[in-house]
PDB file of N, CA and C in Angstrom:
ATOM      1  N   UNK A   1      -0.704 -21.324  24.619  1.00  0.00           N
ATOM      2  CA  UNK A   1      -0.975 -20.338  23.579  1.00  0.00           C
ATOM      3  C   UNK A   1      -1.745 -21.034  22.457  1.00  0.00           C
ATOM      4  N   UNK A   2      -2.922 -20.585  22.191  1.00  0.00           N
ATOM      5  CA  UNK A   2      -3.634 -21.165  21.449  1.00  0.00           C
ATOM      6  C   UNK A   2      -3.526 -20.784  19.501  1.00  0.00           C
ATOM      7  N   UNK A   3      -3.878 -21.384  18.946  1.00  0.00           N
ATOM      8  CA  UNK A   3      -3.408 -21.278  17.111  1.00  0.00           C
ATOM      9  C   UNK A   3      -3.621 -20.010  16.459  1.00  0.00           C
ATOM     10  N   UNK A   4      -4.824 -19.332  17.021  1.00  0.00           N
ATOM     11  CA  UNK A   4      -4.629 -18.047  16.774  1.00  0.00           C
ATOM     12  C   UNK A   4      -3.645 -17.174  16.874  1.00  0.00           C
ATOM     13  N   UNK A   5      -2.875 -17.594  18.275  1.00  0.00           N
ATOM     14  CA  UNK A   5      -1.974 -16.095  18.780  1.00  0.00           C
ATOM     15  C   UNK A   5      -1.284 -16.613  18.418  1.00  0.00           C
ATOM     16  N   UNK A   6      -0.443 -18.011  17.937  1.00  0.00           N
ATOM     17  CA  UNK A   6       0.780 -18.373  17.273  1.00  0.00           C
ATOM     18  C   UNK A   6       0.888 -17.867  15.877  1.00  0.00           C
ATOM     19  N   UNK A   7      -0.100 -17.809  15.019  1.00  0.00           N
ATOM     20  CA  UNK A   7      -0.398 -17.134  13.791  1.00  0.00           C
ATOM     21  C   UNK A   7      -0.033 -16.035  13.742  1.00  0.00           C
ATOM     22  N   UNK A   8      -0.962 -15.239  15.121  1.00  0.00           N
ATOM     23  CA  UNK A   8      -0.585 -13.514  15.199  1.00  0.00           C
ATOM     24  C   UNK A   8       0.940 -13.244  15.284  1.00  0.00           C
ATOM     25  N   UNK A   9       1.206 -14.065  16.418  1.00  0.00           N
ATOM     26  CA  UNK A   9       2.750 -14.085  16.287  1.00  0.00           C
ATOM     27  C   UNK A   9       3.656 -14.116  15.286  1.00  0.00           C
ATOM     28  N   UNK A  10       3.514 -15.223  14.467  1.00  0.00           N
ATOM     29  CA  UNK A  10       4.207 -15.490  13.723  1.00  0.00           C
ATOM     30  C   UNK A  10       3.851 -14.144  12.440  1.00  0.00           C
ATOM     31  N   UNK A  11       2.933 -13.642  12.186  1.00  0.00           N
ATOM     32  CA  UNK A  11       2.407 -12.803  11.435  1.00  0.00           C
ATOM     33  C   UNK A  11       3.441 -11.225  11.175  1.00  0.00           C
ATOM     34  N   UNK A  12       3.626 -10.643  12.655  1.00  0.00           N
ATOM     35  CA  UNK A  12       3.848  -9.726  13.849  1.00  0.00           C
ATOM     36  C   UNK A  12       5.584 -10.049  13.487  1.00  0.00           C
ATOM     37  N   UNK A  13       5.786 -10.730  13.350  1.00  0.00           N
ATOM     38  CA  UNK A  13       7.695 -11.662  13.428  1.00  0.00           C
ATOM     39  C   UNK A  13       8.044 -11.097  11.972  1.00  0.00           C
ATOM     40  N   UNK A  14       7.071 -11.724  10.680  1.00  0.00           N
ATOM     41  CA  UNK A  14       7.593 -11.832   9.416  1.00  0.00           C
ATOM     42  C   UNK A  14       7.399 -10.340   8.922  1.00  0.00           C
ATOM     43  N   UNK A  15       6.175  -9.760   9.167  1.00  0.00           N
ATOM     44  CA  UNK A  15       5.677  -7.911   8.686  1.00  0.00           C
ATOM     45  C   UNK A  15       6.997  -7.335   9.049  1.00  0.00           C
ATOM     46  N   UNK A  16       7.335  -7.718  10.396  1.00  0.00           N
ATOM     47  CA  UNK A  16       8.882  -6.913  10.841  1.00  0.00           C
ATOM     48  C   UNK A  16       9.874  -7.039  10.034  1.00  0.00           C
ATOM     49  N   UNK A  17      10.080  -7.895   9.360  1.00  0.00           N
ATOM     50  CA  UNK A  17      10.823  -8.119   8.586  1.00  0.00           C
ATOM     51  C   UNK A  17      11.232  -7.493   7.138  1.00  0.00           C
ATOM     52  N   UNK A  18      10.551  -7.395   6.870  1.00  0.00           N
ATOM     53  CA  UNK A  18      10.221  -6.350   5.628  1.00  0.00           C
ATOM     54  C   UNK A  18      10.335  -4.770   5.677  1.00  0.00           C
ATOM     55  N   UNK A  19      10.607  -4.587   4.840  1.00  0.00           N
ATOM     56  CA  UNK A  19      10.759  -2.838   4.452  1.00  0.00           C
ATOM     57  C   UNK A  19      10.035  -2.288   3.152  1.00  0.00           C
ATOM     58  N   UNK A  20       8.901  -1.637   3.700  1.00  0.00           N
ATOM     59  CA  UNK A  20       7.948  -1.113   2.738  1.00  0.00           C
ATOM     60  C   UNK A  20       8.306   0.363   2.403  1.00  0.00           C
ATOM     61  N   UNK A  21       8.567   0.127   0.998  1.00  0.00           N
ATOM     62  CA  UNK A  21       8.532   1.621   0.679  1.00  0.00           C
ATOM     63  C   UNK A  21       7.503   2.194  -0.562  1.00  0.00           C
ATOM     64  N   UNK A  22       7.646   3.079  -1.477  1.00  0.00           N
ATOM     65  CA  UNK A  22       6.551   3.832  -2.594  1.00  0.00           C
ATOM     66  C   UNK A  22       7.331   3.237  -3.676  1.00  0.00           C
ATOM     67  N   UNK A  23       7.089   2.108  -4.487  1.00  0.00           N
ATOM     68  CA  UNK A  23       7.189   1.956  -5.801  1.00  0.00           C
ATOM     69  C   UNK A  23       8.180   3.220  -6.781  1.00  0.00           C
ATOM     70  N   UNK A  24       7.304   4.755  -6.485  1.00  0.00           N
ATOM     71  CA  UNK A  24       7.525   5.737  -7.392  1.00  0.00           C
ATOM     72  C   UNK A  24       7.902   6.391  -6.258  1.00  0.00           C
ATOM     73  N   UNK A  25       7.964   8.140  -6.670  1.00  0.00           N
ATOM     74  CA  UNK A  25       8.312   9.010  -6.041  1.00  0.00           C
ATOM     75  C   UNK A  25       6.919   9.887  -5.570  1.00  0.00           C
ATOM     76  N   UNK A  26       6.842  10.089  -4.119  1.00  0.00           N
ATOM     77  CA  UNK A  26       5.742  10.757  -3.689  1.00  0.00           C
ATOM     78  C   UNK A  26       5.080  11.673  -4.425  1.00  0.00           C
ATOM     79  N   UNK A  27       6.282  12.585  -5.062  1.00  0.00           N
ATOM     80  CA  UNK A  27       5.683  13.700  -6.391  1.00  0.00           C
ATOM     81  C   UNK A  27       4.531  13.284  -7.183  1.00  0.00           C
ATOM     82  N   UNK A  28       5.058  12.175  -7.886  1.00  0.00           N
ATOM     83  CA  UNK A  28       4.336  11.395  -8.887  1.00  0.00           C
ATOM     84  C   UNK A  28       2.774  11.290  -8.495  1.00  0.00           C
ATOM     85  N   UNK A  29       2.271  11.143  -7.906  1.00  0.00           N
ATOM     86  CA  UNK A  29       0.971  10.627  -6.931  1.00  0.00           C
ATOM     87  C   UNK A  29       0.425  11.787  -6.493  1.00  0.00           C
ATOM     88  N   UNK A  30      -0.822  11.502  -7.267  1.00  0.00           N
ATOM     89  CA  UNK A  30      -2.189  12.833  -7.327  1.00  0.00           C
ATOM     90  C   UNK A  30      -3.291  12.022  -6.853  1.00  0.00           C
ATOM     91  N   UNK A  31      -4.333  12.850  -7.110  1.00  0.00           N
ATOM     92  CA  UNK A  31      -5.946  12.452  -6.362  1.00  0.00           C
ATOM     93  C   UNK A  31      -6.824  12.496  -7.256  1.00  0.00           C
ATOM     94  N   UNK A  32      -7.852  12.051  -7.865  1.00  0.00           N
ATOM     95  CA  UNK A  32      -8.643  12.741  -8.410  1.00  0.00           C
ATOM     96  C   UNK A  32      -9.743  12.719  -7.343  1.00  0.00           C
ATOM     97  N   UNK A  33     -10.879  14.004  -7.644  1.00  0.00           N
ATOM     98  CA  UNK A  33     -12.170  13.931  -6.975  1.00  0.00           C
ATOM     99  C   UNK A  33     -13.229  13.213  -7.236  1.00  0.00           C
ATOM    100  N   UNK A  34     -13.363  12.419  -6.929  1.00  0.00           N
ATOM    101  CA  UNK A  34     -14.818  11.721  -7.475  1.00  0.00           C
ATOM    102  C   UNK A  34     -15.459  11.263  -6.379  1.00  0.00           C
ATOM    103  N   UNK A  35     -16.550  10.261  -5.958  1.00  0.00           N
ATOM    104  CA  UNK A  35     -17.274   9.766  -4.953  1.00  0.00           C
ATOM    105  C   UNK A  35     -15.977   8.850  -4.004  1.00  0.00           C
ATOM    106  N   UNK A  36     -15.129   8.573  -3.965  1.00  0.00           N
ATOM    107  CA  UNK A  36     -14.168   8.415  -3.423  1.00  0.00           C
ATOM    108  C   UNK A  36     -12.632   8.881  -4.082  1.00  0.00           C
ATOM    109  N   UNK A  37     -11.805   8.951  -3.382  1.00  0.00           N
ATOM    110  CA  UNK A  37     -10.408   9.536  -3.694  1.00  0.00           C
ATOM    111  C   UNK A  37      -9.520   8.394  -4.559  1.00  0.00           C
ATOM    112  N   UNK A  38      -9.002   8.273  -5.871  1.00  0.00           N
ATOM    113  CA  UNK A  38      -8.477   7.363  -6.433  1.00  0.00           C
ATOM    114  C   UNK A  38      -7.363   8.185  -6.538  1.00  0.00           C
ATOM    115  N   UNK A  39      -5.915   7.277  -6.227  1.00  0.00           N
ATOM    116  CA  UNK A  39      -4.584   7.483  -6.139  1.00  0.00           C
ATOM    117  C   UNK A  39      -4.168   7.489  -8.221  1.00  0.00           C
ATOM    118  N   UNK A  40      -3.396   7.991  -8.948  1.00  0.00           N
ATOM    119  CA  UNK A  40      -3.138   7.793 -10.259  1.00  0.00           C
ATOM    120  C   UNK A  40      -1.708   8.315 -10.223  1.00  0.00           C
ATOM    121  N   UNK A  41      -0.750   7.527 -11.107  1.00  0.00           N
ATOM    122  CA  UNK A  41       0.904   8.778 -11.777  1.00  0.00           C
ATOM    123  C   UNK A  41       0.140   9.698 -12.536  1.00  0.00           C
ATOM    124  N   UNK A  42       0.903  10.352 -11.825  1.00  0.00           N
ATOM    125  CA  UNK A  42       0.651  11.725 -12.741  1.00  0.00           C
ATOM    126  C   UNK A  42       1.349  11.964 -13.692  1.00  0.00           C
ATOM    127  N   UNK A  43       2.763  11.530 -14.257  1.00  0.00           N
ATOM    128  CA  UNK A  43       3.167  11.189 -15.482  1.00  0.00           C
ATOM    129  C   UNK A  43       2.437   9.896 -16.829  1.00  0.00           C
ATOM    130  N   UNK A  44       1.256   9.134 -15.917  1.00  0.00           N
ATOM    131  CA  UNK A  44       0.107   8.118 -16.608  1.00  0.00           C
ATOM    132  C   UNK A  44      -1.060   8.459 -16.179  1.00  0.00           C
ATOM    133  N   UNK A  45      -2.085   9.468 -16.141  1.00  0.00           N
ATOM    134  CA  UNK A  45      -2.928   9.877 -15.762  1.00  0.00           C
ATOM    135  C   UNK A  45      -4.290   9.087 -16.884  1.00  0.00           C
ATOM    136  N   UNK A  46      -4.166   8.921 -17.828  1.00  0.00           N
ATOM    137  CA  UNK A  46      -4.527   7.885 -18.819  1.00  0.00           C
ATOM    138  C   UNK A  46      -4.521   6.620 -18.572  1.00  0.00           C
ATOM    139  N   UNK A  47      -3.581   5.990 -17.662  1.00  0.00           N
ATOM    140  CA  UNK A  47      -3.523   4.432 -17.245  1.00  0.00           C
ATOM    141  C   UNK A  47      -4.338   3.695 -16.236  1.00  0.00           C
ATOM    142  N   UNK A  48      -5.247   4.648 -15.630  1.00  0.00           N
ATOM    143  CA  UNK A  48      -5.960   3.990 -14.915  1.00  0.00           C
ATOM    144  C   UNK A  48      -5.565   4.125 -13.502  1.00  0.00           C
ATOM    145  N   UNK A  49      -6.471   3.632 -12.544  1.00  0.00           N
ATOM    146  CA  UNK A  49      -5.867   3.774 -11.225  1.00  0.00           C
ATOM    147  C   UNK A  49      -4.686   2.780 -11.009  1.00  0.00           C
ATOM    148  N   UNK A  50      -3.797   3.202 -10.138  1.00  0.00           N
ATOM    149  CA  UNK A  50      -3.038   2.350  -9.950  1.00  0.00           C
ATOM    150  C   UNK A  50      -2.594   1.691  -8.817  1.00  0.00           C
TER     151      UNK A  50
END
């Protein structure tokens, strides 16, 4: 097995490991329209993308 696929492996092992969830609450999280879609709180709509 060459250094690449031990990497992938090992990569593939540690991601499993973890539990990803949303910072906030799905509610919170709007769109605006512009030339691409930017995520913002919608309780900080003033703060910038986030």
């Amino acid at each position: 097995m060459g250094t690449l696929h031990r990497m992938k492996a090992l990569l593939f092992v540690l991601i499993r490991a973890f539990e990803f969830e949303l910072a906030v609450p799905v509610e919170d999280i709007g769109d605006r329209s512009a030339v691409v879609q930017k995520p913002f709180l919608r309780f900080q709509p003033n703060a910038g993308n986030q």
